[in-house]
C-alpha atoms as a PDB file:
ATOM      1  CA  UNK A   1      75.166  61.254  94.163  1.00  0.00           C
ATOM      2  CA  UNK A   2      77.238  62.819  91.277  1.00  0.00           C
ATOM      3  CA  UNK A   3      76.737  65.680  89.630  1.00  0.00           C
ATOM      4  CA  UNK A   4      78.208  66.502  85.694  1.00  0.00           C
ATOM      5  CA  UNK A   5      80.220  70.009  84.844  1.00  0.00           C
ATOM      6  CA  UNK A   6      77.067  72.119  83.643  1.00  0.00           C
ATOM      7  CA  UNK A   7      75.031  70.604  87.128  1.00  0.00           C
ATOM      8  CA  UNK A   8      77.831  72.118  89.020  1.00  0.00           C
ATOM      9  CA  UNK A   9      78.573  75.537  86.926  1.00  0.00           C
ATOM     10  CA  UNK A  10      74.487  76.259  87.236  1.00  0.00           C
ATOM     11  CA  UNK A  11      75.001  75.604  90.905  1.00  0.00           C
ATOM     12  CA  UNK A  12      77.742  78.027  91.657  1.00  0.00           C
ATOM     13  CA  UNK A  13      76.053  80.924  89.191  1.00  0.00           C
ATOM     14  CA  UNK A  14      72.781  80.662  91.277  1.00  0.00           C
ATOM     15  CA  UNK A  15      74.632  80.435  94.519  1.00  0.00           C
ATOM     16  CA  UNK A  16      76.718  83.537  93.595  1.00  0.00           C
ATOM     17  CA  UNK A  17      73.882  85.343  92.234  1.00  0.00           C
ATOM     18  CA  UNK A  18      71.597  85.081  95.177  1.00  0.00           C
ATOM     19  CA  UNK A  19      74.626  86.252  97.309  1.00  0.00           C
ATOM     20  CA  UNK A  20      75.052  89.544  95.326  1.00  0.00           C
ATOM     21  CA  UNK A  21      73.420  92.352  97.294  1.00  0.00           C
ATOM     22  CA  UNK A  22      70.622  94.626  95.566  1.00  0.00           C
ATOM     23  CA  UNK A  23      72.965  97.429  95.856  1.00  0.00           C
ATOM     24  CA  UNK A  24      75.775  96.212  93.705  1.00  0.00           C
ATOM     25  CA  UNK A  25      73.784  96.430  90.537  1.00  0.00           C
ATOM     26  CA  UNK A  26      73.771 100.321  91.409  1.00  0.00           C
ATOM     27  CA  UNK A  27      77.519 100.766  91.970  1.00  0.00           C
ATOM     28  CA  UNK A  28      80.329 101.903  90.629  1.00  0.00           C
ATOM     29  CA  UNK A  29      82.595  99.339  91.740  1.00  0.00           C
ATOM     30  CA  UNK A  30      80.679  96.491  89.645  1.00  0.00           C
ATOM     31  CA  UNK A  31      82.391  98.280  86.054  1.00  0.00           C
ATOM     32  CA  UNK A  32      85.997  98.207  87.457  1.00  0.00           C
ATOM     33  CA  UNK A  33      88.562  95.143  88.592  1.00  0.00           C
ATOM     34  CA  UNK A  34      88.851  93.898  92.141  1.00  0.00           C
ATOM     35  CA  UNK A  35      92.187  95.299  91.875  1.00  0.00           C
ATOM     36  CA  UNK A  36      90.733  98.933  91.775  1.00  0.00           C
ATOM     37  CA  UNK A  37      89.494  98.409  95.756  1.00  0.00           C
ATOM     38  CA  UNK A  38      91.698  95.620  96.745  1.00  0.00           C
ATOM     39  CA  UNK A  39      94.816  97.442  95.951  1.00  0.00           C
ATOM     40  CA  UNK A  40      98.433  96.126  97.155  1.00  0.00           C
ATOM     41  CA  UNK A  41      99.752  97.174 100.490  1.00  0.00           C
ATOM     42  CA  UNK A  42     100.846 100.434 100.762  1.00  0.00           C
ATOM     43  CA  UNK A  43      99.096 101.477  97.440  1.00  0.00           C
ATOM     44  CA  UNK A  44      96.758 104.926  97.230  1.00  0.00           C
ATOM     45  CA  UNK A  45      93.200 104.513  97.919  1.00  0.00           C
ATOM     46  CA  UNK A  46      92.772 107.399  96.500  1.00  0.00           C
ATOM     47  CA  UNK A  47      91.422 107.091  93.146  1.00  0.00           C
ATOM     48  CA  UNK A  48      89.266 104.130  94.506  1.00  0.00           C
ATOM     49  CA  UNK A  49      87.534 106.434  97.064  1.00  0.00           C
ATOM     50  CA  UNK A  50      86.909 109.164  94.005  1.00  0.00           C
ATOM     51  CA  UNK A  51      84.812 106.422  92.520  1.00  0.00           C
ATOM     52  CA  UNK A  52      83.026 105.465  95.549  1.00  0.00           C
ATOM     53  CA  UNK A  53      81.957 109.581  96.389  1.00  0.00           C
ATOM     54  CA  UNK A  54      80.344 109.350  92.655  1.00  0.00           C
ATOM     55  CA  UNK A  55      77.863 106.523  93.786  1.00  0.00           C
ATOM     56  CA  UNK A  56      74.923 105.730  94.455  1.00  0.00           C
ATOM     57  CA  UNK A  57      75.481 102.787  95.997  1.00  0.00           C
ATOM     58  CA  UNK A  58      78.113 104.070  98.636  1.00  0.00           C
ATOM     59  CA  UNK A  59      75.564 104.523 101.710  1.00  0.00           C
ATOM     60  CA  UNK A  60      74.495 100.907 101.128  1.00  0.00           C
ATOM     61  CA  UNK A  61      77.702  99.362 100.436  1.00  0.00           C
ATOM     62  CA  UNK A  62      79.547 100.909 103.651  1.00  0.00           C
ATOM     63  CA  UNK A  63      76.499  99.224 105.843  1.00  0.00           C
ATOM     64  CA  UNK A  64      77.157  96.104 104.195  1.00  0.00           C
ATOM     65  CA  UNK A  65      80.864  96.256 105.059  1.00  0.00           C
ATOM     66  CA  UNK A  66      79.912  97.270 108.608  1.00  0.00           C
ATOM     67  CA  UNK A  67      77.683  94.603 108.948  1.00  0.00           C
ATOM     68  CA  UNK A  68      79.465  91.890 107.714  1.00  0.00           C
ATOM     69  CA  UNK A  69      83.122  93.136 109.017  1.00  0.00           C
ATOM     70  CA  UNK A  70      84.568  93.557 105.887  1.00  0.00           C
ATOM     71  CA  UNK A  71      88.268  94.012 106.894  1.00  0.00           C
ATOM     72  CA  UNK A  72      89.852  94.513 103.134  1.00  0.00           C
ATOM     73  CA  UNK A  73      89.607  96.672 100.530  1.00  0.00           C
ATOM     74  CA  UNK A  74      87.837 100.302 100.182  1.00  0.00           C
ATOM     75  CA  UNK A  75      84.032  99.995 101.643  1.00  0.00           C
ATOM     76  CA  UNK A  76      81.596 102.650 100.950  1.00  0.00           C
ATOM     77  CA  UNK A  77      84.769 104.985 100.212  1.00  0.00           C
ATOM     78  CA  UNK A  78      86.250 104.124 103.625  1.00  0.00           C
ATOM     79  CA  UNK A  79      89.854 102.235 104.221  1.00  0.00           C
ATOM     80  CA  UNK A  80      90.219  98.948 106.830  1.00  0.00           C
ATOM     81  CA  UNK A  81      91.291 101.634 108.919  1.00  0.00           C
ATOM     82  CA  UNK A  82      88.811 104.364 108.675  1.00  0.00           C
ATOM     83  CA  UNK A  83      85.881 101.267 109.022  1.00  0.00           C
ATOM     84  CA  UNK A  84      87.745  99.898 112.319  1.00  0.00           C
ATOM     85  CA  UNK A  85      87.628 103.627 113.542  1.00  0.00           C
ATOM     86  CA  UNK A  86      84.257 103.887 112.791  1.00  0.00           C
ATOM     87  CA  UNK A  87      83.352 100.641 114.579  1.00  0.00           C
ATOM     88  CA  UNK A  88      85.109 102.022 117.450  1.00  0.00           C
ATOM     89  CA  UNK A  89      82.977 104.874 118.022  1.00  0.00           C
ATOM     90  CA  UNK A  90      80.868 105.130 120.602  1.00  0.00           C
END
């Protein structure tokens, strides 16, 4: 079974759009670049974590990193670090 270009491209939106939590619509992070959270290594988070105390969607997007182990990027305004310390708690 084949499938053309615009069989394929319909595929992927609905596939991605299902797999975007309700939460997302809410936040911040959906008006900026990936680059803005994912920054380089040794980069301030700092600016990045400003946004994320300004929304809404914070609560719900740190559970969703929790949940799913999200081990890059800023979180729910937390680092991979302050996540894996969070985890770690009893």
């Amino acid at each position: 079974m084949s499938m053309n270009t615009t069989d394929t491209a319909s595929a992927a939106t609905a596939t991605a759009t299902a797999a975007v939590p309700a939460w997302y619509e809410l936040a911040l992070c959906a008006q900026t670049g990936p680059g803005f959270f994912f920054p380089e290594p040794g980069s301030s988070l700092r600016d990045a974590k400003r946004l994320c105390g300004a929304c809404e969607g914070r609560k719900p997007c740190l559970d969703y990193a929790l949940a799913n182990d999200e081990r890059f990027g800023v979180w729910g305004g937390l680092s991979e670090a302050e996540r894996q310390a969070l985890r770690r708690r009893p």
